[in-house]
PDB file of N, CA and C in Angstrom:
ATOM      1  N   UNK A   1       3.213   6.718  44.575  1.00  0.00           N
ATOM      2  CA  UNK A   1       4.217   7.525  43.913  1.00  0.00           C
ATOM      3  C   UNK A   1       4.846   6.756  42.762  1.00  0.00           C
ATOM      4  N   UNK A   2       4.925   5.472  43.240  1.00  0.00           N
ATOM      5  CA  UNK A   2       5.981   4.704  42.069  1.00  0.00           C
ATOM      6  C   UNK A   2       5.035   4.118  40.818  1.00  0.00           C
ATOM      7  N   UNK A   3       3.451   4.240  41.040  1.00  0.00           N
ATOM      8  CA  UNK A   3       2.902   4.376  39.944  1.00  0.00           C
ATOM      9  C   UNK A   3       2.225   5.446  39.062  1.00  0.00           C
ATOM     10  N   UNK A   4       2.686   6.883  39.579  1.00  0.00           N
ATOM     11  CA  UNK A   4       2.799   7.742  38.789  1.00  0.00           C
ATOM     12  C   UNK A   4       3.665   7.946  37.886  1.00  0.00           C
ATOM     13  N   UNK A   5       4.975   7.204  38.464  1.00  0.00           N
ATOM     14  CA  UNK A   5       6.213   7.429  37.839  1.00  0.00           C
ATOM     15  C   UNK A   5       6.004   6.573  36.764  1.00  0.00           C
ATOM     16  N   UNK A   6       5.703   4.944  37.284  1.00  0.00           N
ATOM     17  CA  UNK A   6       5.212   3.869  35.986  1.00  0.00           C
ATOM     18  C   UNK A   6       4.802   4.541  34.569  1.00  0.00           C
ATOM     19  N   UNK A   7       2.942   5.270  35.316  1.00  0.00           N
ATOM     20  CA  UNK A   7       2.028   6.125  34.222  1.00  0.00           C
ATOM     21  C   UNK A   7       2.641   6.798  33.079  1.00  0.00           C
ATOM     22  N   UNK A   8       3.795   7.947  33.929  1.00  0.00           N
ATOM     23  CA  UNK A   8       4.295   8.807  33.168  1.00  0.00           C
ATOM     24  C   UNK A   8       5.127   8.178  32.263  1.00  0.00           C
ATOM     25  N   UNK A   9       5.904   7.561  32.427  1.00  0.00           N
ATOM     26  CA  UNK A   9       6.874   6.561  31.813  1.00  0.00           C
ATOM     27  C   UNK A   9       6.461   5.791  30.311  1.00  0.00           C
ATOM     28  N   UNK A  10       5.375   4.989  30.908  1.00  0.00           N
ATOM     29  CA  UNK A  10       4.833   4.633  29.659  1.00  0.00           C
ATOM     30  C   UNK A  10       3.526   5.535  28.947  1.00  0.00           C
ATOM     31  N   UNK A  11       3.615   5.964  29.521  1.00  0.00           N
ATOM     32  CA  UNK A  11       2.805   8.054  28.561  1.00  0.00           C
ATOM     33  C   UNK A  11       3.762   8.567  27.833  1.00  0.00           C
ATOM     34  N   UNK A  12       4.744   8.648  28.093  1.00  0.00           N
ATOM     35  CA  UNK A  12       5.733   9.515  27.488  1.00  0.00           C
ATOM     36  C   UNK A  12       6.420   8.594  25.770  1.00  0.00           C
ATOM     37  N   UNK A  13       6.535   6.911  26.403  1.00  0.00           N
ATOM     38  CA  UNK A  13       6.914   6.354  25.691  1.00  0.00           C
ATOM     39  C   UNK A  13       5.910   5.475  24.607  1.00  0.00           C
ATOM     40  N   UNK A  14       4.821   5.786  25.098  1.00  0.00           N
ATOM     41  CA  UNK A  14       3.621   5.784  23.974  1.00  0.00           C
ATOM     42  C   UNK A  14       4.019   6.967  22.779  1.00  0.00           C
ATOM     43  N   UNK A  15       3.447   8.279  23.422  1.00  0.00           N
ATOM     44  CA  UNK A  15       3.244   9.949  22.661  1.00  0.00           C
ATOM     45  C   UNK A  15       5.105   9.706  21.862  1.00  0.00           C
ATOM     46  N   UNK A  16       6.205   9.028  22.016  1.00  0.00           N
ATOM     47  CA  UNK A  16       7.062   9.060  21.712  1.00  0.00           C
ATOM     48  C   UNK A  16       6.862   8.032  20.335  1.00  0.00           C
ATOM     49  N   UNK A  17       6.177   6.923  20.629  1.00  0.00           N
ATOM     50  CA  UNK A  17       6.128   6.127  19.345  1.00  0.00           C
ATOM     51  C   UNK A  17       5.144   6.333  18.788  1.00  0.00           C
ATOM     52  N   UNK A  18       4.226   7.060  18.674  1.00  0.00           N
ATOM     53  CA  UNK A  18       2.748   7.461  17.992  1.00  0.00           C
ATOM     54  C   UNK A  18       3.629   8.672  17.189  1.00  0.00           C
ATOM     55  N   UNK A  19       4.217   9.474  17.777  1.00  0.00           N
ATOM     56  CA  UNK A  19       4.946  10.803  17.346  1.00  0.00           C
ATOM     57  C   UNK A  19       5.820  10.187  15.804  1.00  0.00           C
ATOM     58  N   UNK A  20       6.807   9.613  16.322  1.00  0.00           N
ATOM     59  CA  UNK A  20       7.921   8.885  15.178  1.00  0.00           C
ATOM     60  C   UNK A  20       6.903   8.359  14.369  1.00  0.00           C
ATOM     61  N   UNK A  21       5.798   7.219  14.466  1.00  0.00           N
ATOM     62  CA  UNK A  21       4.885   6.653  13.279  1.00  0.00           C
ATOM     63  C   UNK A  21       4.067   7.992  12.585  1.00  0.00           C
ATOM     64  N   UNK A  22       3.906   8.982  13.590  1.00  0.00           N
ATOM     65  CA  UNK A  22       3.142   9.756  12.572  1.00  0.00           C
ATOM     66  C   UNK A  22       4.093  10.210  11.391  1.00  0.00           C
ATOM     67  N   UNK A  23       5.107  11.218  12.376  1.00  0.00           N
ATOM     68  CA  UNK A  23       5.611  11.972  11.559  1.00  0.00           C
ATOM     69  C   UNK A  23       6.977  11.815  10.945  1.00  0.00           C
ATOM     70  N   UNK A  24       7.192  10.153  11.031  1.00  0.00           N
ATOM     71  CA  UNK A  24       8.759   9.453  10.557  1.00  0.00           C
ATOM     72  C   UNK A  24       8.678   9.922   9.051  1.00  0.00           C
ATOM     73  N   UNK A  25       9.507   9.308   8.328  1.00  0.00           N
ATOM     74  CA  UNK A  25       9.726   9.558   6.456  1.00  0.00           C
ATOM     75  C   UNK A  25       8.386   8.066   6.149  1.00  0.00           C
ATOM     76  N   UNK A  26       8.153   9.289   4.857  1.00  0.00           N
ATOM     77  CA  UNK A  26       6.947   8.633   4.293  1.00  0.00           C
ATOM     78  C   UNK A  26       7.330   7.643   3.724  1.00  0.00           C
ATOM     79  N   UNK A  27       5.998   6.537   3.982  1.00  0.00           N
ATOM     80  CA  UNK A  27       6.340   5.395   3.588  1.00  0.00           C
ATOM     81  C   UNK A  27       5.471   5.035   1.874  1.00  0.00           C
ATOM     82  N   UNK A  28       6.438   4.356   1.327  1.00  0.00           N
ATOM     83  CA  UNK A  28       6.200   4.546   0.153  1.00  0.00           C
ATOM     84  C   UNK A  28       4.694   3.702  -0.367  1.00  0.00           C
ATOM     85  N   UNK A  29       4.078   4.336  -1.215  1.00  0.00           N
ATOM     86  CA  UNK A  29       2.275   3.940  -1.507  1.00  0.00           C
ATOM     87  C   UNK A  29       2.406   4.033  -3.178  1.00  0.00           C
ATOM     88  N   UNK A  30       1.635   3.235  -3.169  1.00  0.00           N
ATOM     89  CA  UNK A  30       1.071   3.262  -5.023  1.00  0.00           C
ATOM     90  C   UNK A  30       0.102   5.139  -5.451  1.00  0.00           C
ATOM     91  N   UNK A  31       0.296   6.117  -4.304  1.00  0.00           N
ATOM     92  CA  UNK A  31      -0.117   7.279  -4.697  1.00  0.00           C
ATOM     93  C   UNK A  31       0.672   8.374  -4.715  1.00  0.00           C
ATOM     94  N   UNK A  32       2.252   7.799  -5.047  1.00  0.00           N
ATOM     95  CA  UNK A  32       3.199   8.732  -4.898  1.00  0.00           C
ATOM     96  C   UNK A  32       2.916   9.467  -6.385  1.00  0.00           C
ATOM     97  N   UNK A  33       3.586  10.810  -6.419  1.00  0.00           N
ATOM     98  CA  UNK A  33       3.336  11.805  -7.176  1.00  0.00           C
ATOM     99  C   UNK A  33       3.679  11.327  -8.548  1.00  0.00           C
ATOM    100  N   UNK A  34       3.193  11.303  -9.786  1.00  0.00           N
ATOM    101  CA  UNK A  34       4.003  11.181 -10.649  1.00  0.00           C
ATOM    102  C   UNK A  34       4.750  12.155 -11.610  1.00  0.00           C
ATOM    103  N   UNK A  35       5.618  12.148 -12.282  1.00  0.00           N
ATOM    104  CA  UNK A  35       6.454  12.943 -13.114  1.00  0.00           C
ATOM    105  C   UNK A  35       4.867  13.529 -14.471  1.00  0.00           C
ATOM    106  N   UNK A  36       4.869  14.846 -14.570  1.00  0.00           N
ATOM    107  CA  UNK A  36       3.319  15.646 -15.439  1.00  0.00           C
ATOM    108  C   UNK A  36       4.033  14.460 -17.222  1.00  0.00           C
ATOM    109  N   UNK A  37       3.001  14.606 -17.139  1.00  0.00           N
ATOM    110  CA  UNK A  37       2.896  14.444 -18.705  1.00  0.00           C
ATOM    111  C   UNK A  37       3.388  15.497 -19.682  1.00  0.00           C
ATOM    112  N   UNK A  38       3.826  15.236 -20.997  1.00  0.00           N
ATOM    113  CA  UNK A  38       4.007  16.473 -21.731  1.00  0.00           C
ATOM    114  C   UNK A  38       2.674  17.343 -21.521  1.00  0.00           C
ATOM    115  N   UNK A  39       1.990  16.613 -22.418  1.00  0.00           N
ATOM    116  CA  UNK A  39       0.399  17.363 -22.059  1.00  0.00           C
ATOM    117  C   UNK A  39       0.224  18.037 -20.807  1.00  0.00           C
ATOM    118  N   UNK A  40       0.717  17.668 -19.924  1.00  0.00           N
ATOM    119  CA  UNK A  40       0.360  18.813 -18.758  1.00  0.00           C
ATOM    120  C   UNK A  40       0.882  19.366 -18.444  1.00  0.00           C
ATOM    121  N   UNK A  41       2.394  19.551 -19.240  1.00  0.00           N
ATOM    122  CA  UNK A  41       3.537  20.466 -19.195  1.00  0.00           C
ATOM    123  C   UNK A  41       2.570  21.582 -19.958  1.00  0.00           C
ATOM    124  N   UNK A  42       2.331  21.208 -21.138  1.00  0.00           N
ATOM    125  CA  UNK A  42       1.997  22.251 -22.240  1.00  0.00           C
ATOM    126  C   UNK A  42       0.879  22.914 -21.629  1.00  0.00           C
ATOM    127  N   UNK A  43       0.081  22.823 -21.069  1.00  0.00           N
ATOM    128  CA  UNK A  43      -0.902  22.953 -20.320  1.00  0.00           C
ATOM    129  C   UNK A  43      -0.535  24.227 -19.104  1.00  0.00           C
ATOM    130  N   UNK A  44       1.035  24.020 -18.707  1.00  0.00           N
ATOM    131  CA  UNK A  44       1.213  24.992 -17.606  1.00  0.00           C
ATOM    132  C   UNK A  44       2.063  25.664 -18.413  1.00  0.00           C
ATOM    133  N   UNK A  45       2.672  25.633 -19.158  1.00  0.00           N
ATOM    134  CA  UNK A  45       4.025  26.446 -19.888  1.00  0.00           C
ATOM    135  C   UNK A  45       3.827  27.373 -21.505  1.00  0.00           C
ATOM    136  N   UNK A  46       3.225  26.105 -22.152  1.00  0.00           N
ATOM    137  CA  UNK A  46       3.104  26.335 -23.421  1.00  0.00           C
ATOM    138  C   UNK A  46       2.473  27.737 -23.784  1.00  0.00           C
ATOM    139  N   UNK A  47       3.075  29.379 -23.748  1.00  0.00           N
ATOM    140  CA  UNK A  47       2.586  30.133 -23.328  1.00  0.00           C
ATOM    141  C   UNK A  47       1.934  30.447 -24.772  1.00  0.00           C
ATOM    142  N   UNK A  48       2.965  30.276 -26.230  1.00  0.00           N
ATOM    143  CA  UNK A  48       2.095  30.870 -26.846  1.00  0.00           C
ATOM    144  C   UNK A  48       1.345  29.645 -27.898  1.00  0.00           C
ATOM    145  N   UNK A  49       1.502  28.515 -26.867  1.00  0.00           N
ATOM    146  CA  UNK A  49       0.336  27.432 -27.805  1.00  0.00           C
ATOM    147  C   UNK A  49       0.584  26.734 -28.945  1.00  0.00           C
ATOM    148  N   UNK A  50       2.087  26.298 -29.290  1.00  0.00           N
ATOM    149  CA  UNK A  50       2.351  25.886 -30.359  1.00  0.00           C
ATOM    150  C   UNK A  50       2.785  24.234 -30.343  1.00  0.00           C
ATOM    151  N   UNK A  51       2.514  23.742 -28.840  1.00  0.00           N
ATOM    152  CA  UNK A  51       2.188  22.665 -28.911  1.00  0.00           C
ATOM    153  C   UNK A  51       4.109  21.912 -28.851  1.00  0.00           C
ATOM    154  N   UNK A  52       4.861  23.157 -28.178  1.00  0.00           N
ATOM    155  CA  UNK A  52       6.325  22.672 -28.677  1.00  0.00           C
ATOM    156  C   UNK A  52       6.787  23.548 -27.008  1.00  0.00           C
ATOM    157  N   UNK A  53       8.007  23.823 -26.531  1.00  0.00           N
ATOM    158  CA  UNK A  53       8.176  23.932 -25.272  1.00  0.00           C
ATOM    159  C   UNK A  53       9.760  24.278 -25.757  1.00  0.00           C
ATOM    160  N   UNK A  54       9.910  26.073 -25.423  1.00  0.00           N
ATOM    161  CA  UNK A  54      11.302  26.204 -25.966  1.00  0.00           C
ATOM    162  C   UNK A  54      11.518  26.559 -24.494  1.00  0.00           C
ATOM    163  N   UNK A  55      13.318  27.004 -24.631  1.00  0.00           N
ATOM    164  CA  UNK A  55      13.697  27.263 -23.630  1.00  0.00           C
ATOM    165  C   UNK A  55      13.413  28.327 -22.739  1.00  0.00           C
ATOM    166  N   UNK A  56      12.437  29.503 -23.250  1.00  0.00           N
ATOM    167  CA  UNK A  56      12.417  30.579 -22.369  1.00  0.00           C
ATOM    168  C   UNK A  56      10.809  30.193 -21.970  1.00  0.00           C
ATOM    169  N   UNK A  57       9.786  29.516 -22.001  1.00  0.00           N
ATOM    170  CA  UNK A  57       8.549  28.778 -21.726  1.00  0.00           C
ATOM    171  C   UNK A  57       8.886  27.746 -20.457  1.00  0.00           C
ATOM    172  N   UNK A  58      10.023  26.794 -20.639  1.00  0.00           N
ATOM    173  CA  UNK A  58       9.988  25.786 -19.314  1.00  0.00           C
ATOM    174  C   UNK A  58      10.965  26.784 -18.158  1.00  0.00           C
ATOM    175  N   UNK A  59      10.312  26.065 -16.942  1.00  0.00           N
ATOM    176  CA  UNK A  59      11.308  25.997 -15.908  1.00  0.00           C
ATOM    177  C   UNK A  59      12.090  24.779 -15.122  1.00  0.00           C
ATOM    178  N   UNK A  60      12.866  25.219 -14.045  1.00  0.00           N
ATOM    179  CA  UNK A  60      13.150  24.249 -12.725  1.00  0.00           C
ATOM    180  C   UNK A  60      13.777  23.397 -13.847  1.00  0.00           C
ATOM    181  N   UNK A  61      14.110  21.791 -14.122  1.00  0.00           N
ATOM    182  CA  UNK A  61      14.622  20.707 -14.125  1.00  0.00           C
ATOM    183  C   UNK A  61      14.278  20.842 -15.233  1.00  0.00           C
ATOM    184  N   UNK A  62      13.416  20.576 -15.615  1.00  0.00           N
ATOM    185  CA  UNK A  62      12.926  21.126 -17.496  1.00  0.00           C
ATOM    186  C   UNK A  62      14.336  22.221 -18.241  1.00  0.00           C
ATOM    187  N   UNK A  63      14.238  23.121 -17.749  1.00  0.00           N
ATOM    188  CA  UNK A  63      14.835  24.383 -18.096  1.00  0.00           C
ATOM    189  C   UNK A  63      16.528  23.807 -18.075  1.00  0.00           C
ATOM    190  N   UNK A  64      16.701  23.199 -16.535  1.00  0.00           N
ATOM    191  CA  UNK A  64      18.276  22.739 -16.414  1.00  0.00           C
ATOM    192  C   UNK A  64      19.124  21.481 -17.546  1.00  0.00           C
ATOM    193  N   UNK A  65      18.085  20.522 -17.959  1.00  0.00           N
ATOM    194  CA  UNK A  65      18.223  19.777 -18.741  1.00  0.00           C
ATOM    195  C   UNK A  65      18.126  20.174 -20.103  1.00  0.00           C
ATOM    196  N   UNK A  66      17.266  21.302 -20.629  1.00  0.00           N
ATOM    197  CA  UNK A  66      16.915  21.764 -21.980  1.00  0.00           C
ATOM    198  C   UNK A  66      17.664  21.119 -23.209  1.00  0.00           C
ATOM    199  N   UNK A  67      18.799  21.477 -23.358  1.00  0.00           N
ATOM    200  CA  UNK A  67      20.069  20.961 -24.348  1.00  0.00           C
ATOM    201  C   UNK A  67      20.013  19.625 -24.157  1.00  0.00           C
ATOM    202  N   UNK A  68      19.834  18.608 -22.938  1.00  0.00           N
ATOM    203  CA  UNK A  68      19.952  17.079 -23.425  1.00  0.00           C
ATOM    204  C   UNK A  68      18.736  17.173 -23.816  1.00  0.00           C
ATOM    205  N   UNK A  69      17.624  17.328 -23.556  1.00  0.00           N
ATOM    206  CA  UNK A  69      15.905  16.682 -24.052  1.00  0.00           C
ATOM    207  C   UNK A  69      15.950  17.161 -25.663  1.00  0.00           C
ATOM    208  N   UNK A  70      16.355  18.534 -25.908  1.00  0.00           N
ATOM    209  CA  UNK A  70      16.148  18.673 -27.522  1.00  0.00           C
ATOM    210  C   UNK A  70      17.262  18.484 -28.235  1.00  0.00           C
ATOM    211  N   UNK A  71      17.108  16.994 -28.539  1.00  0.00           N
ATOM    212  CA  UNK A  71      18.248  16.235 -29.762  1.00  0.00           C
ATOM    213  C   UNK A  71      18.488  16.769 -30.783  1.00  0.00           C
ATOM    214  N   UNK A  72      17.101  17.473 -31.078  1.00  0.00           N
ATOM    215  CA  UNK A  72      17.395  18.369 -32.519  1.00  0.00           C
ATOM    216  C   UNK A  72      18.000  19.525 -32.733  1.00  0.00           C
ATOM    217  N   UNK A  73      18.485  19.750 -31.904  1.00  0.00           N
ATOM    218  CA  UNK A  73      19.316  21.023 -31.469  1.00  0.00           C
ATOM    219  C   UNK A  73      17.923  22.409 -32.083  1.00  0.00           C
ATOM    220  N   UNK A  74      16.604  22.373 -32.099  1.00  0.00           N
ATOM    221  CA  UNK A  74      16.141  23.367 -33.067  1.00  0.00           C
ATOM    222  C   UNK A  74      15.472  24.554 -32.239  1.00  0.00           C
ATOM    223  N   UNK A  75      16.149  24.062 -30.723  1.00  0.00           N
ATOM    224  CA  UNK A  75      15.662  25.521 -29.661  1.00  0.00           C
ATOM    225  C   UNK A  75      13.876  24.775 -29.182  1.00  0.00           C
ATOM    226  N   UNK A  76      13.381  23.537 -28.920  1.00  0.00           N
ATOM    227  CA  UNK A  76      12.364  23.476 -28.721  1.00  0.00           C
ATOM    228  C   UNK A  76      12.131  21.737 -28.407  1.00  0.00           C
ATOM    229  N   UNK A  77      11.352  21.766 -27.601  1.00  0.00           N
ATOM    230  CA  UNK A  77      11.490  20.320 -27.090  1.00  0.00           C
ATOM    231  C   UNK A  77       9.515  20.193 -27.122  1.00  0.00           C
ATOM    232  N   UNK A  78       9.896  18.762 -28.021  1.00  0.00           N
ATOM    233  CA  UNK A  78       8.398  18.205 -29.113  1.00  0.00           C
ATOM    234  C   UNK A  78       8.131  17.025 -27.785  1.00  0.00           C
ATOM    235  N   UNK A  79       6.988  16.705 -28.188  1.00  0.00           N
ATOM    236  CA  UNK A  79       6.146  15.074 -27.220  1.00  0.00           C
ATOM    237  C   UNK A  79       7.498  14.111 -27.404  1.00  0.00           C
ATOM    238  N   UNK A  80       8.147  13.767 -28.797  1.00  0.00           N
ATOM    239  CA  UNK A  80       8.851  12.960 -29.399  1.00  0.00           C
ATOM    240  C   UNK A  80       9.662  13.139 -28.480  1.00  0.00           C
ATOM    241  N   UNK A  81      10.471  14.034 -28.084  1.00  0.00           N
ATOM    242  CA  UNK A  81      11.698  14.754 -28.042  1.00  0.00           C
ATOM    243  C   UNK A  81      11.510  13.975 -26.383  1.00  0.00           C
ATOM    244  N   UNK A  82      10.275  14.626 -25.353  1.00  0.00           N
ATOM    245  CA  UNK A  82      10.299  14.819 -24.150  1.00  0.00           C
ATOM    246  C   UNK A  82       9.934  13.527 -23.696  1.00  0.00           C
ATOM    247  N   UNK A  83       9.258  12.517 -24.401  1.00  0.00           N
ATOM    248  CA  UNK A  83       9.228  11.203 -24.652  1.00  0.00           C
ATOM    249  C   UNK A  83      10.605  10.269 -24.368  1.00  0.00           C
ATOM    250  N   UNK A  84      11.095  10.665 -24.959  1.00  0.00           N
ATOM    251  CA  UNK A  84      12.891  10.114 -25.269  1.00  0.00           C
ATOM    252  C   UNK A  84      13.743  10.486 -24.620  1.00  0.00           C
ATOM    253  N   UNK A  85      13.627  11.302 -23.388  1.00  0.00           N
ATOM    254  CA  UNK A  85      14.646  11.842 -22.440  1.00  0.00           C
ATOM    255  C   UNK A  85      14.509  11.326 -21.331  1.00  0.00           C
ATOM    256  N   UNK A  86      15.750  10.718 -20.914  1.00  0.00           N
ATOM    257  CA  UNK A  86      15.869  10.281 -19.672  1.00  0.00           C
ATOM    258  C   UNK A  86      14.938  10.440 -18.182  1.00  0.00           C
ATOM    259  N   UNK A  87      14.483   9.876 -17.898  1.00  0.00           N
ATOM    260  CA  UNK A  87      13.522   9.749 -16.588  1.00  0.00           C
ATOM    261  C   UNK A  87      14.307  10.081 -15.500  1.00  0.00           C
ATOM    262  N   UNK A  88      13.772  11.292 -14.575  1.00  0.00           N
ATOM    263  CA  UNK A  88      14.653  11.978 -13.363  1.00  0.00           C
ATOM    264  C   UNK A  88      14.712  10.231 -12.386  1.00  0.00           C
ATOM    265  N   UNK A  89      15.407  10.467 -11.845  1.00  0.00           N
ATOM    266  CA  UNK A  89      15.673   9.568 -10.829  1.00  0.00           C
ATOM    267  C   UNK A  89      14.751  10.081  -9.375  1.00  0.00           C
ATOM    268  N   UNK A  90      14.569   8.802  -8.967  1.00  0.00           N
ATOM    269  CA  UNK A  90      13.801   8.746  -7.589  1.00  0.00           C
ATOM    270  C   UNK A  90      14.278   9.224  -6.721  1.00  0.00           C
ATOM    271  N   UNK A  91      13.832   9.949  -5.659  1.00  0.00           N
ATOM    272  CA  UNK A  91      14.781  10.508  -4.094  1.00  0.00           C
ATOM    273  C   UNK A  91      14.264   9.775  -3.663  1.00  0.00           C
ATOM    274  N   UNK A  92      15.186   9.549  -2.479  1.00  0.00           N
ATOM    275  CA  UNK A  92      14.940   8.714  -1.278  1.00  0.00           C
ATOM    276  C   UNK A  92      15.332   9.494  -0.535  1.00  0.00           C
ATOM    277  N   UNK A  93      14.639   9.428   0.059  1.00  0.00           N
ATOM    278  CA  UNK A  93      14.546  10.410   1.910  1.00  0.00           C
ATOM    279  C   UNK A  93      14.729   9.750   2.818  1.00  0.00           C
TER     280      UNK A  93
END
């Protein structure tokens, strides 16, 4: 009896630390996501192809920032422009 109880015991407290290593917060790797390129902004947005990214073309964080990224105030955010704007900050989870 008292080595079923043992079994279960350290069964439970195995499947308990296999569980947490699987599914704890990811640990950080040289294949974390990176921030798109303009180019691959323009690529998903750039609807009518002019190689420039105004405000009714971006979304999400793009869209919320709009007014700081285009310095030029000219309604449109260039490579130059999206180049020169502050880098989102990292989450940590």
């Amino acid at each position: 009896m008292k080595s079923n109880k043992l079994s279960t015991v350290v069964l439970v407290f195995g499947l308990t630390l296999i569980t947490n290593l699987t599914f704890g917060q990811p640990q950080k790797s040289k294949d974390q996501k990176q921030p798109p390129t303009f180019s691959e902004l323009l690529e998903k947005m750039d609807a009518n192809t002019d190689s420039k990214l105004s405000l009714d073309e971006v979304k999400g964080e793009l869209q919320k920032h709009f007014t700081k990224i285009d310095t030029d105030e000219d309604g449109f955010i260039t490579k130059a422009e999206f180049e020169k704007a502050p880098k989102p900050k990292k989450r940590d989870k």
